[in-house]
Each structure stands twice: as structure tokens, then as C-alpha cells.
N, C-alpha and C. Protein backbone atom coordinates (compact mmCIF):
# COMPACT_ATOMS: atom_id res chain seq x y z
N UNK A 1 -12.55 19.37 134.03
CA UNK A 1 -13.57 18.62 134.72
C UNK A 1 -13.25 17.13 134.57
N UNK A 2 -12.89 16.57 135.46
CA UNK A 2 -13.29 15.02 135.40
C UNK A 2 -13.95 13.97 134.84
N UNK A 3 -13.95 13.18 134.17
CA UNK A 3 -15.03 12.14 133.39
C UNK A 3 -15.35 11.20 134.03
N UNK A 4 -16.49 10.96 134.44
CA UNK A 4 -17.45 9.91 134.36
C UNK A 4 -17.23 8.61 133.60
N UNK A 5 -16.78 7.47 134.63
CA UNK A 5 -16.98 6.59 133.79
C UNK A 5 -18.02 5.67 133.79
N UNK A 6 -18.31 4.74 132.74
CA UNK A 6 -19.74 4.50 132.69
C UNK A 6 -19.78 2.98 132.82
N UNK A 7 -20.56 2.29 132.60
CA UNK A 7 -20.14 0.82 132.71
C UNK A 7 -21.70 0.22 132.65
N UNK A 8 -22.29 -0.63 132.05
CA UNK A 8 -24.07 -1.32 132.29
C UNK A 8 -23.90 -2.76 133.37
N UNK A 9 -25.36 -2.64 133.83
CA UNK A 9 -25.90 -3.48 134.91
C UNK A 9 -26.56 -4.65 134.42
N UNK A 10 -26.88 -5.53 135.00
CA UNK A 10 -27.76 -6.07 134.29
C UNK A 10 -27.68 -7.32 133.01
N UNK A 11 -28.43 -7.87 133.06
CA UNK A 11 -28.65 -8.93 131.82
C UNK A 11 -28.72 -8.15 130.30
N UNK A 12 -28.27 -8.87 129.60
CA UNK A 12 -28.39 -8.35 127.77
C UNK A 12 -29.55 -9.06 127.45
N UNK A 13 -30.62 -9.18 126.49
CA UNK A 13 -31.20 -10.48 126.48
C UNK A 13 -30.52 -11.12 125.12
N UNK A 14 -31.51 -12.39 125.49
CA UNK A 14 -30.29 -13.36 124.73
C UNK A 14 -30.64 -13.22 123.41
N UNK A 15 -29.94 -13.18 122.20
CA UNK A 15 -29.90 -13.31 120.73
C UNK A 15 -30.94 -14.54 120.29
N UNK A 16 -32.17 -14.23 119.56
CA UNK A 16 -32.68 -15.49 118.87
C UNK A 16 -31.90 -16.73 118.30
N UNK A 17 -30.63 -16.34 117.61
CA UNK A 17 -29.98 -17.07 117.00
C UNK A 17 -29.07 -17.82 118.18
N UNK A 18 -28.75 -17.49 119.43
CA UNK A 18 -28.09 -18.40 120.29
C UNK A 18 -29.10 -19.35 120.94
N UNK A 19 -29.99 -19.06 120.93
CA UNK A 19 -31.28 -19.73 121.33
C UNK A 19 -31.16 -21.05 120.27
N UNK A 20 -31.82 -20.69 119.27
CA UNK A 20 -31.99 -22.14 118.04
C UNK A 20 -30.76 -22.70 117.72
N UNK A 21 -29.01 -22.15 118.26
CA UNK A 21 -28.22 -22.83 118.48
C UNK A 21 -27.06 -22.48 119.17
N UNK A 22 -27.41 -23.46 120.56
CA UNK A 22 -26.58 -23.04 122.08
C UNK A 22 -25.37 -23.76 121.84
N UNK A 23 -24.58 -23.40 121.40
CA UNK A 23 -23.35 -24.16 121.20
C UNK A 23 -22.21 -22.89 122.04
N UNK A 24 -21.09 -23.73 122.35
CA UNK A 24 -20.08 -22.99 123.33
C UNK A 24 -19.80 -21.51 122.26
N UNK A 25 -19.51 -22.40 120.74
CA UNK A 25 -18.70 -20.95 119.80
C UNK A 25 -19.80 -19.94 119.62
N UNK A 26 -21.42 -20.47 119.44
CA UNK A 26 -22.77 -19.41 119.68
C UNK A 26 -22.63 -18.57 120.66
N UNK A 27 -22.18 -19.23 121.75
CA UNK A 27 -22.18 -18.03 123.21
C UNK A 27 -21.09 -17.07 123.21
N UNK A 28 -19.65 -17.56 122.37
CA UNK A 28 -18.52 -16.63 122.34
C UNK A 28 -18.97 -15.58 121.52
N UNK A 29 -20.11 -15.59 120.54
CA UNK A 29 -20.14 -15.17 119.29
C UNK A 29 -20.69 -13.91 120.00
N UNK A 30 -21.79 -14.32 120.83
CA UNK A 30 -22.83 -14.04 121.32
C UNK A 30 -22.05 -12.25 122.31
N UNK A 31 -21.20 -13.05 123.20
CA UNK A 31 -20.40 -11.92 124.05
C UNK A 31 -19.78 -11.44 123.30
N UNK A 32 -18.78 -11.64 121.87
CA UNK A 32 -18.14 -10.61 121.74
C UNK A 32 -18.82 -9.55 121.00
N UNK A 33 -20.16 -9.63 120.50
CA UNK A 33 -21.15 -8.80 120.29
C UNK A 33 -21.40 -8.07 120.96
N UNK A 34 -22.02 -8.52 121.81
CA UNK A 34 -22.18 -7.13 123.53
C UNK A 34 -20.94 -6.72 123.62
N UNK A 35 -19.82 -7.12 123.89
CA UNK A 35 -18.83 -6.42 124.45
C UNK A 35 -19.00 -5.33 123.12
N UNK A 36 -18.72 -6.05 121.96
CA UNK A 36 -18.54 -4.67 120.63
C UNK A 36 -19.09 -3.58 120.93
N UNK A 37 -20.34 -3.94 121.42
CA UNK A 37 -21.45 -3.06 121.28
C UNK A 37 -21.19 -2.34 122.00
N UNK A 38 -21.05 -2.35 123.35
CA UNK A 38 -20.41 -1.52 124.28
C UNK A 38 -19.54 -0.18 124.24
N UNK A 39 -18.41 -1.42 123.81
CA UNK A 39 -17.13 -0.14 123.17
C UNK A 39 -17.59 0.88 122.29
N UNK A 40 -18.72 0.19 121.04
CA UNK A 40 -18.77 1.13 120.25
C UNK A 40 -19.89 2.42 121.07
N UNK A 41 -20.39 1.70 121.91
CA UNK A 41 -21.18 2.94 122.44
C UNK A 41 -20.53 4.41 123.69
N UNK A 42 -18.72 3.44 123.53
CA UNK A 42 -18.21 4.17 124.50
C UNK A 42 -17.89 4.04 126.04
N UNK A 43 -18.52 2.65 126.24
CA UNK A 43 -18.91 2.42 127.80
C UNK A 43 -17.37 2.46 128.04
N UNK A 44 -16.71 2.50 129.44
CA UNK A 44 -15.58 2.50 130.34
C UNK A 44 -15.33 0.86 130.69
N UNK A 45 -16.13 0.38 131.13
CA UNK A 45 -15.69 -0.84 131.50
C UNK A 45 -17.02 -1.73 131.08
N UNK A 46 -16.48 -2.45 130.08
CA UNK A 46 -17.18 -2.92 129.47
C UNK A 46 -17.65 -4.38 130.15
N UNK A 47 -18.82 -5.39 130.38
CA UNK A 47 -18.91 -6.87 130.40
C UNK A 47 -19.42 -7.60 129.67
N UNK A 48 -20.02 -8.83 130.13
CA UNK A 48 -19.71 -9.90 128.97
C UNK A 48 -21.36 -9.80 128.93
N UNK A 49 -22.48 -9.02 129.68
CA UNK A 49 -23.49 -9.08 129.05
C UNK A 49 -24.36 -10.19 130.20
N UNK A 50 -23.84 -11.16 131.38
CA UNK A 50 -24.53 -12.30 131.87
C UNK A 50 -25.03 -13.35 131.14
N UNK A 51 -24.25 -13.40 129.70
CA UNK A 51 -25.09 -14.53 128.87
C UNK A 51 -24.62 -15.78 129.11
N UNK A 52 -23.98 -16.19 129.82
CA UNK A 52 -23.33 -17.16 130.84
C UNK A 52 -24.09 -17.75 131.76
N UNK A 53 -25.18 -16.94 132.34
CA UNK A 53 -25.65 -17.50 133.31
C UNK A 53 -26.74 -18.52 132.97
């Protein structure tokens, strides 16, 4: 049988701690968290979460 790959939509919301400090290395910190999180949950194609926008 074929696999399904999976992938999320949508906004992450943002971390308290990038909030009380928005700095460029806060926001990298910030995505490679979501992305982690992702992988570790298995997703296929993982993104950066929209914390960019």
C-alpha cells in the first residue's frame, strides 16, 4: 500500500519567549523548534511554522 504523506497548514502560534525577545537569532530559535517538532512527529514535508510573517 502506498504512504500518505503528511505535511501542516497554517500558523504555529508564536512562543512567549520570542515575544519578550524578537530578535533575528529568537526567530531562528523559534523555527528550528517547529521544524524539530515536526520531524519528530513524523510529518513528510516539514515548514517553518509562518513565524516570519
Amino acid at each position: 500500500m502506498p504512504r500518505i504523506r503528511t505535511t501542516v497548514v497554517g500558523s504555529y502560534p508564536i512562543p512567549d519567549w520570542l515575544v519578550a525577545n524578537p530578535s533575528e537569532q529568537a526567530l531562528i530559535d523559534a523555527t528550528r523548534v517547529v521544524i524539530s517538532t515536526q520531524e519528530q512527529a513524523g510529518v513528510d514535508v516539514v515548514c517553518d511554522g509562518e513565524l516570519y510573517r
